[in-house]
C-alpha atoms as a PDB file:
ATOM      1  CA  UNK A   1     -41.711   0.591  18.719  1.00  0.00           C
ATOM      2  CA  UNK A   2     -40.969  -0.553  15.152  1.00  0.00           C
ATOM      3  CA  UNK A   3     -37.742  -1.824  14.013  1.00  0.00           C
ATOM      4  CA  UNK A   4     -34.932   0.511  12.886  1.00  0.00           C
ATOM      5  CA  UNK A   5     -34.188  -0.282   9.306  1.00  0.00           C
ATOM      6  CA  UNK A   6     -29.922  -1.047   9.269  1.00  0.00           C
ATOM      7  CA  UNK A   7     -28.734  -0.204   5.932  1.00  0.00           C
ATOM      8  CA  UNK A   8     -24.946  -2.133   5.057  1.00  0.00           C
ATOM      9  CA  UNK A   9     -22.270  -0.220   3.024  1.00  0.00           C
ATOM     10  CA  UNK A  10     -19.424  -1.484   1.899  1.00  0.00           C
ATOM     11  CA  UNK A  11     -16.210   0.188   0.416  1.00  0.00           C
ATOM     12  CA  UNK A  12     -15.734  -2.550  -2.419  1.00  0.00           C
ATOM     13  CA  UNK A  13     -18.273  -5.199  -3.402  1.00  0.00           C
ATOM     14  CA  UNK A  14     -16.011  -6.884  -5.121  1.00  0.00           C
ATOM     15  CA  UNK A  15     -13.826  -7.898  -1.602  1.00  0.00           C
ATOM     16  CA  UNK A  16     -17.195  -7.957  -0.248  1.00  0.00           C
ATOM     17  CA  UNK A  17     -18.044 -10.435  -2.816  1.00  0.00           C
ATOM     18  CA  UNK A  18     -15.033 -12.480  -2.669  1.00  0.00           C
ATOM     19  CA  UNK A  19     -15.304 -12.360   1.496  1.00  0.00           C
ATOM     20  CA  UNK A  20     -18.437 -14.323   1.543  1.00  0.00           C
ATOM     21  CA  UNK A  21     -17.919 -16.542  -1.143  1.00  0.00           C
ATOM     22  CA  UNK A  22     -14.862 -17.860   0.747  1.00  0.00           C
ATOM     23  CA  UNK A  23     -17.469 -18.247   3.918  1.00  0.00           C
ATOM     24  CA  UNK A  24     -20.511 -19.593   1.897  1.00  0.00           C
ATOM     25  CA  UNK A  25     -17.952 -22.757   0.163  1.00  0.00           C
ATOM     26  CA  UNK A  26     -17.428 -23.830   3.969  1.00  0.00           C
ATOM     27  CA  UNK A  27     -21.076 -23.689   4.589  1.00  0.00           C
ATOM     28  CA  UNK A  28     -22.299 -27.932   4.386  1.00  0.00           C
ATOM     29  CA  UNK A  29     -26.346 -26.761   4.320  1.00  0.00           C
ATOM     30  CA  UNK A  30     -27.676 -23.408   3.598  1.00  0.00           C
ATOM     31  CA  UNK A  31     -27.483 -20.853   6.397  1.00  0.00           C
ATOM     32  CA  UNK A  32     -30.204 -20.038   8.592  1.00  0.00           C
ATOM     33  CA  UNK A  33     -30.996 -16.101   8.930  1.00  0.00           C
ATOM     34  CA  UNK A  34     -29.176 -15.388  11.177  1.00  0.00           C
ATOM     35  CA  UNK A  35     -26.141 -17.118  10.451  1.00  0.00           C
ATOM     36  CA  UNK A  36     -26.634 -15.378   6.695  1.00  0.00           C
ATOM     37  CA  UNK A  37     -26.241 -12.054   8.973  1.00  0.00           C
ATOM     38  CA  UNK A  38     -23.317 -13.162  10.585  1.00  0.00           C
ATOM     39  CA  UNK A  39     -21.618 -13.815   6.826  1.00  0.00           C
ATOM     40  CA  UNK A  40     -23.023 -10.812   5.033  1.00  0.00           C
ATOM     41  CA  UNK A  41     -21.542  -8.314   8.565  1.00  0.00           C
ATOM     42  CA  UNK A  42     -18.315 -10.490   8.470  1.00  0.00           C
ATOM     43  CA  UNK A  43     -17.978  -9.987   5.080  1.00  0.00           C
ATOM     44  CA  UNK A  44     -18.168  -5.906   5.312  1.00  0.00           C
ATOM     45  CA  UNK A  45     -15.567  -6.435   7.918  1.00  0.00           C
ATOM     46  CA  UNK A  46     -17.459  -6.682  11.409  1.00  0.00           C
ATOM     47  CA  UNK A  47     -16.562  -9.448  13.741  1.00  0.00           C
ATOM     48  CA  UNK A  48     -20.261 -10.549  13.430  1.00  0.00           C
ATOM     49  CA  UNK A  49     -23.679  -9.165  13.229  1.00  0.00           C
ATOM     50  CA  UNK A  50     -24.011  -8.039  17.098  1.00  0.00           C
ATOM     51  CA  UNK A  51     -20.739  -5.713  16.127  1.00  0.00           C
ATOM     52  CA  UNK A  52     -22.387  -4.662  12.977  1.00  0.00           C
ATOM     53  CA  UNK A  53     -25.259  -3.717  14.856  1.00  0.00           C
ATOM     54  CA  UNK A  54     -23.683  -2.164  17.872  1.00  0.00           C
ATOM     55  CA  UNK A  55     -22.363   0.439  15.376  1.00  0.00           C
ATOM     56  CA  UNK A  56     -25.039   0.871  12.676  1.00  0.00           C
ATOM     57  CA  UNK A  57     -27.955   0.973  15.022  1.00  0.00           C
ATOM     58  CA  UNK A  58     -27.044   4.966  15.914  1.00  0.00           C
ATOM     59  CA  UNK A  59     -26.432   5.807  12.899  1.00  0.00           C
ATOM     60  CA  UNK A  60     -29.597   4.649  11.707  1.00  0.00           C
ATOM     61  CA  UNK A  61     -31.347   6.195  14.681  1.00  0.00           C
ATOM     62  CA  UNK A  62     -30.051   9.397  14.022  1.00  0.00           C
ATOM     63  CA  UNK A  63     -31.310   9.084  10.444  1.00  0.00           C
ATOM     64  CA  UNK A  64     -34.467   8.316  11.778  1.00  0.00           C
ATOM     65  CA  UNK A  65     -34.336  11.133  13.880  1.00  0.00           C
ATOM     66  CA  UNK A  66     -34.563   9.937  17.473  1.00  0.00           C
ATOM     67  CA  UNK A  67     -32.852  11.987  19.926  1.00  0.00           C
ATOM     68  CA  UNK A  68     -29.199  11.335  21.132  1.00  0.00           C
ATOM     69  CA  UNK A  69     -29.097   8.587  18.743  1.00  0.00           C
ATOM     70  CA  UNK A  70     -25.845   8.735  17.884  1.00  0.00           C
ATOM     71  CA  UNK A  71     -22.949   9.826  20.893  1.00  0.00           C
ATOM     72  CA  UNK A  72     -20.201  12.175  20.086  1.00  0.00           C
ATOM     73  CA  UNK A  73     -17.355   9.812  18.161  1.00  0.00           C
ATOM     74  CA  UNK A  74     -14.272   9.456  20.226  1.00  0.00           C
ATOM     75  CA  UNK A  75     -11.388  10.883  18.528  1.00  0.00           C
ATOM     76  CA  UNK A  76      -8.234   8.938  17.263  1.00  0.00           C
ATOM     77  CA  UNK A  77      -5.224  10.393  19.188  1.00  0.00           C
ATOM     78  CA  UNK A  78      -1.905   9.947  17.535  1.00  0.00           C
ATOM     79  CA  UNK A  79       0.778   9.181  19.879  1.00  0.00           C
ATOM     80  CA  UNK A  80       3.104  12.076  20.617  1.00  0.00           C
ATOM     81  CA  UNK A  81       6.604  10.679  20.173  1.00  0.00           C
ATOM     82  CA  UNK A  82       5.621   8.491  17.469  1.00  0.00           C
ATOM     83  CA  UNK A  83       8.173   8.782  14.850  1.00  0.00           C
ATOM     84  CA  UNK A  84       7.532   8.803  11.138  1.00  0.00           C
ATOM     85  CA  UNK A  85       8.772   5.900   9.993  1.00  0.00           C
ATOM     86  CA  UNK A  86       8.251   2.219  11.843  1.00  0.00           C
ATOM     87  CA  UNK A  87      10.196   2.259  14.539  1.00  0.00           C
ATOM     88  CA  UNK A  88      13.872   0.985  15.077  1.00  0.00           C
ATOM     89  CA  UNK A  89      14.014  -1.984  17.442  1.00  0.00           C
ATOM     90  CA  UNK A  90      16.398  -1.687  20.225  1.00  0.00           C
ATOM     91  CA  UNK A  91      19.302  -3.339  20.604  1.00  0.00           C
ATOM     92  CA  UNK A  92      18.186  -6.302  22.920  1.00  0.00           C
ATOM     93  CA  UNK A  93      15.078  -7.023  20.338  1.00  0.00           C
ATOM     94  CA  UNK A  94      17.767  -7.516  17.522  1.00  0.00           C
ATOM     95  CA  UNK A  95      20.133  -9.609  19.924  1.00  0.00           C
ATOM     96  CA  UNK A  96      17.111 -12.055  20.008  1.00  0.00           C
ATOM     97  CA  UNK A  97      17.315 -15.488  18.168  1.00  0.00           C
ATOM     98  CA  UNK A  98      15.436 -15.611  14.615  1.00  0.00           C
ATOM     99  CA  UNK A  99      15.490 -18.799  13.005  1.00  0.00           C
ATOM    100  CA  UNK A 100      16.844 -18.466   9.541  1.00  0.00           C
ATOM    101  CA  UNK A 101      14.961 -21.040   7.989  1.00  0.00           C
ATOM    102  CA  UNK A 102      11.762 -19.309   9.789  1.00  0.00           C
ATOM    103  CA  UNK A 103      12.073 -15.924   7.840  1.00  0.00           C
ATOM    104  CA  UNK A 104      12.705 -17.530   4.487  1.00  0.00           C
ATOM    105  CA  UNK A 105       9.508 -19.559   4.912  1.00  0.00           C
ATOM    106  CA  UNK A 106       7.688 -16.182   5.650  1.00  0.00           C
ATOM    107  CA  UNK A 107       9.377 -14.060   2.829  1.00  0.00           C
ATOM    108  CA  UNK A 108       7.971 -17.081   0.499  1.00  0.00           C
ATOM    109  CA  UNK A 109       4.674 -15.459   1.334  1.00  0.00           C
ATOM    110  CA  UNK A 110       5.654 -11.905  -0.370  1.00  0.00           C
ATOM    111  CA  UNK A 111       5.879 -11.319  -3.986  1.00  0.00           C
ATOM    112  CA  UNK A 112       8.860  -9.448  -5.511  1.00  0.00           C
ATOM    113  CA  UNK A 113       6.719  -6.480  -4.867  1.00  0.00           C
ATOM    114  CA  UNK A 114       6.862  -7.684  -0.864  1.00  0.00           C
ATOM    115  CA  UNK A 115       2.630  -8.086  -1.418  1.00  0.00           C
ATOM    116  CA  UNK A 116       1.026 -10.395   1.179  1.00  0.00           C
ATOM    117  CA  UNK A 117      -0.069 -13.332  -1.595  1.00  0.00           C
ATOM    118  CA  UNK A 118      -1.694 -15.929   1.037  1.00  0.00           C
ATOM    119  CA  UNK A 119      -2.585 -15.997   4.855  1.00  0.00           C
ATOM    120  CA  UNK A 120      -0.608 -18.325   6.650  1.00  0.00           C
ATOM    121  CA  UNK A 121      -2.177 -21.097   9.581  1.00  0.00           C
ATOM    122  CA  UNK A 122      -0.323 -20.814  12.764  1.00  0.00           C
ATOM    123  CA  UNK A 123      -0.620 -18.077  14.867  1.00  0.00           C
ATOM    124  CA  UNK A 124       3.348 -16.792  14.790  1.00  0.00           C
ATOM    125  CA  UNK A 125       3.593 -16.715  10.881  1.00  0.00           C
ATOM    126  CA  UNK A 126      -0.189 -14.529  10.877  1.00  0.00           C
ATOM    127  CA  UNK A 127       1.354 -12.320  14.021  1.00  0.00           C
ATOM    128  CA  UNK A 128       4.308 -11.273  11.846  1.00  0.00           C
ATOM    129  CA  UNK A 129       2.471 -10.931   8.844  1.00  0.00           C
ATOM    130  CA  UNK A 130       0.629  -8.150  10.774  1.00  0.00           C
ATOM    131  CA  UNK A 131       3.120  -6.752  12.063  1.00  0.00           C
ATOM    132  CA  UNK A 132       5.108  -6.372   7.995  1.00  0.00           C
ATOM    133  CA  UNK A 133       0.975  -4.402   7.228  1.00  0.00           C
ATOM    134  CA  UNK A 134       2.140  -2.252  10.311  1.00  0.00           C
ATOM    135  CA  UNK A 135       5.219  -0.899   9.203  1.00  0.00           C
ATOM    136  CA  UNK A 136       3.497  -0.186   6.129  1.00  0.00           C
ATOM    137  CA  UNK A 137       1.028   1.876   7.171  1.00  0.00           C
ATOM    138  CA  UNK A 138       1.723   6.127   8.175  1.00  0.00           C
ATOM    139  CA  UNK A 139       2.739   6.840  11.897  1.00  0.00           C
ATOM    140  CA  UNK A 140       0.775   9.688  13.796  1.00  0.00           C
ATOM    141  CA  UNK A 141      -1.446   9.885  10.840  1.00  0.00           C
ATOM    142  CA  UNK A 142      -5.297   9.585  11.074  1.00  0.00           C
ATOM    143  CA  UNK A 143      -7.036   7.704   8.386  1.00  0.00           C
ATOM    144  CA  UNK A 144     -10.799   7.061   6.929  1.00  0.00           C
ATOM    145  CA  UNK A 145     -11.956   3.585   6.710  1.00  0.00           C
ATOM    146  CA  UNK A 146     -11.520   4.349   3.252  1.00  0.00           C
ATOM    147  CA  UNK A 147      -7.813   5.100   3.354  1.00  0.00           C
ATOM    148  CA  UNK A 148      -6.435   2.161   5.791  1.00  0.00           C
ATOM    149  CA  UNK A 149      -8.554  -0.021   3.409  1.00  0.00           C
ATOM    150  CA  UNK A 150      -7.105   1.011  -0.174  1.00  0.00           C
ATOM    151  CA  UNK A 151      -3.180   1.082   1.913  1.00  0.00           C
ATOM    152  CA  UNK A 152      -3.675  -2.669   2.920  1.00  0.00           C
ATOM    153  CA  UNK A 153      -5.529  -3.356  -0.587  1.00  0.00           C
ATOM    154  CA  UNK A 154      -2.304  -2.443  -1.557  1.00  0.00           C
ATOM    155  CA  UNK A 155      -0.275  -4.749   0.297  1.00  0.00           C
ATOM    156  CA  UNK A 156      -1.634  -8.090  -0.507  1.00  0.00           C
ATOM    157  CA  UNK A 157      -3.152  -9.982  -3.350  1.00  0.00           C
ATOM    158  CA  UNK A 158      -5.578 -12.384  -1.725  1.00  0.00           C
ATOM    159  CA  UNK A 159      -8.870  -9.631  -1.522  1.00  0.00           C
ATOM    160  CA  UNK A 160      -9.121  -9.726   1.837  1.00  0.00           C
ATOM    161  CA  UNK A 161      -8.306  -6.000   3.381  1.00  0.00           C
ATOM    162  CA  UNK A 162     -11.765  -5.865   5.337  1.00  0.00           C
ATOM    163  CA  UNK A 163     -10.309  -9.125   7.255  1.00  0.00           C
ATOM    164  CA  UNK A 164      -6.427  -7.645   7.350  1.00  0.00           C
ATOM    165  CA  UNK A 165      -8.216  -4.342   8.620  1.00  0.00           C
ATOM    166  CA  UNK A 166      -9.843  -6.097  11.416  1.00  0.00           C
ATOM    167  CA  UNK A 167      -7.222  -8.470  12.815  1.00  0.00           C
ATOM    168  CA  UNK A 168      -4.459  -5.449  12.870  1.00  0.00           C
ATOM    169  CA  UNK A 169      -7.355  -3.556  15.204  1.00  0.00           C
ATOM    170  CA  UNK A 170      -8.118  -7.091  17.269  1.00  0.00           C
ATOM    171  CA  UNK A 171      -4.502  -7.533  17.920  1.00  0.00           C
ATOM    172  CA  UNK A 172      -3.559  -3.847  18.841  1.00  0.00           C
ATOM    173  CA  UNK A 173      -1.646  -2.277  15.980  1.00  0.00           C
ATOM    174  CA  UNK A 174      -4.302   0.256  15.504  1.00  0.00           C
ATOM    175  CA  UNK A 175      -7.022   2.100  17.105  1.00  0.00           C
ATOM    176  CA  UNK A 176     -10.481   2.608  15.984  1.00  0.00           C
ATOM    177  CA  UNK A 177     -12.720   5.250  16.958  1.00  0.00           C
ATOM    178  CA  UNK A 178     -16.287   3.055  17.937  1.00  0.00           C
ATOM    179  CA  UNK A 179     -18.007   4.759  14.878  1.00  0.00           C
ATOM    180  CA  UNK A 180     -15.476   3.125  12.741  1.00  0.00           C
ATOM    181  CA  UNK A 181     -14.816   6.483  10.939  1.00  0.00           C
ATOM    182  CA  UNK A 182     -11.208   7.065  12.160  1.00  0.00           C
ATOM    183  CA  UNK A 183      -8.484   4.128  12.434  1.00  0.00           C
ATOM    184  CA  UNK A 184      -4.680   5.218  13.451  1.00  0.00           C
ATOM    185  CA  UNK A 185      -1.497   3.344  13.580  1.00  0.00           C
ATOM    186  CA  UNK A 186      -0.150   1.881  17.286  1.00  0.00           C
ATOM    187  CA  UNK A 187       3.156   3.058  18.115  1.00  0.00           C
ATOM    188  CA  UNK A 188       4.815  -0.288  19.281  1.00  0.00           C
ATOM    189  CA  UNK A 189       8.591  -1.886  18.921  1.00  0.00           C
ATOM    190  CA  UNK A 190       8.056  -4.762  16.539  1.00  0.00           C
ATOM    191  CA  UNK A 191       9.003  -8.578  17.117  1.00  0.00           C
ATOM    192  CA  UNK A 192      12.281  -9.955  16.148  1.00  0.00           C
ATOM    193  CA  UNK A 193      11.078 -12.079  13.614  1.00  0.00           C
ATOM    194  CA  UNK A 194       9.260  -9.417  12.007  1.00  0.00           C
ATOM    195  CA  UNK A 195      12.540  -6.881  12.092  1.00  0.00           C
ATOM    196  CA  UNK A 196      14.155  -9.869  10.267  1.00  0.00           C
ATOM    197  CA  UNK A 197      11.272 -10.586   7.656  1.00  0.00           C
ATOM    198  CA  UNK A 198      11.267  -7.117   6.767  1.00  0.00           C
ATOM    199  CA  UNK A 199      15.286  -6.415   6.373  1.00  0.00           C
ATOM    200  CA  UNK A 200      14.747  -9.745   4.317  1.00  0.00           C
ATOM    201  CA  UNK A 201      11.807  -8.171   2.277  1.00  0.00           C
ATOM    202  CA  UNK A 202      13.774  -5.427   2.014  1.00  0.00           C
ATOM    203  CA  UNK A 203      16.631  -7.025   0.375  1.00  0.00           C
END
């Protein structure tokens, strides 16, 4: 049986762009193939190029017409009680130590606009970073790929929202149907240190 041609799309090719330029200037020789498909899928926001084809090979079947090519997409269901806004934390989250000096090195990430500006290193700084893109983004509302991607395009300044898009799925804060078609905000109570980067942004 021949090979099943996988055509790429991408929502912006200029993030694209910018995505695996950043990737090819820590490259030390030229990439094989298939370490070129690894760039080009991360690029277009898949983890790699086995995700990339895990959810373009259907498609393309279905264009191709082979039979049951492409399963029924899961739907994105909103949580029930989810309220509109990000969620209040409850008392004993606010009672919890923040260091000071902690959130003013995180708000130094913001512009006055409160726009993500650079990814930090360590994984605490990154995890509340996410969680400031999840209060951003609509409760009990389900969004295109297109529409998550121009929200968080919105809320930083480094050209990245394929890579923002990803890590907020990887780490929980939203669901994605397996076609990649539907994403939705995860009702969760957010981390102290995020509550207090945000009342700071806020300010």
């Amino acid at each position: 049986m021949s090979r099943i041609p996988l055509p790429l799309a991408v929502a912006d090719i200029s993030a694209f762009a910018r995505a695996l330029r950043r990737q090819l200037d820590g490259q030390e020789r030229t990439p094989s193939h298939l370490e070129l498909l690894n760039l080009l899928a991360r690029a277009a926001g898949f983890r790699n190029f086995q995700h990339f084809r895990a959810e373009a090979e259907p498609r393309a079947g279905l264009a191709a017409g082979l039979p049951d090519a492409m399963p029924e997409p899961a739907p994105v269901v909103a949580p029930e009680a989810a309220p509109a806004v990000a969620p209040v934390a409850a008392p004993d989250a606010i009672a919890q130590p923040v260091d000071p000096r902690f959130v003013q090195r995180m708000a130094r990430l913001y512009d006055g606009e409160g726009r993500l500006l650079r990814w930090p290193k360590k994984t605490l700084p990154r995890l509340t970073c996410l969680w400031v893109l999840w209060s951003r983004l609509p409760a009990r509302e389900v969004m295109t790929e297109r529409q998550i991607s121009d929200r968080i395009a919105d809320l930083h300044g480094f050209g990245d929202y394929a890579f923002l898009r990803r890590q907020l799925v990887d780490h929980g804060l939203v669901t994605r149907t397996p076609d990649g078609r539907q994403y939705c905000r995860v009702e969760h109570r957010p981390s102290a240190e995020a509550l207090a980067l945000l009342e700071k942004l806020r300010g």
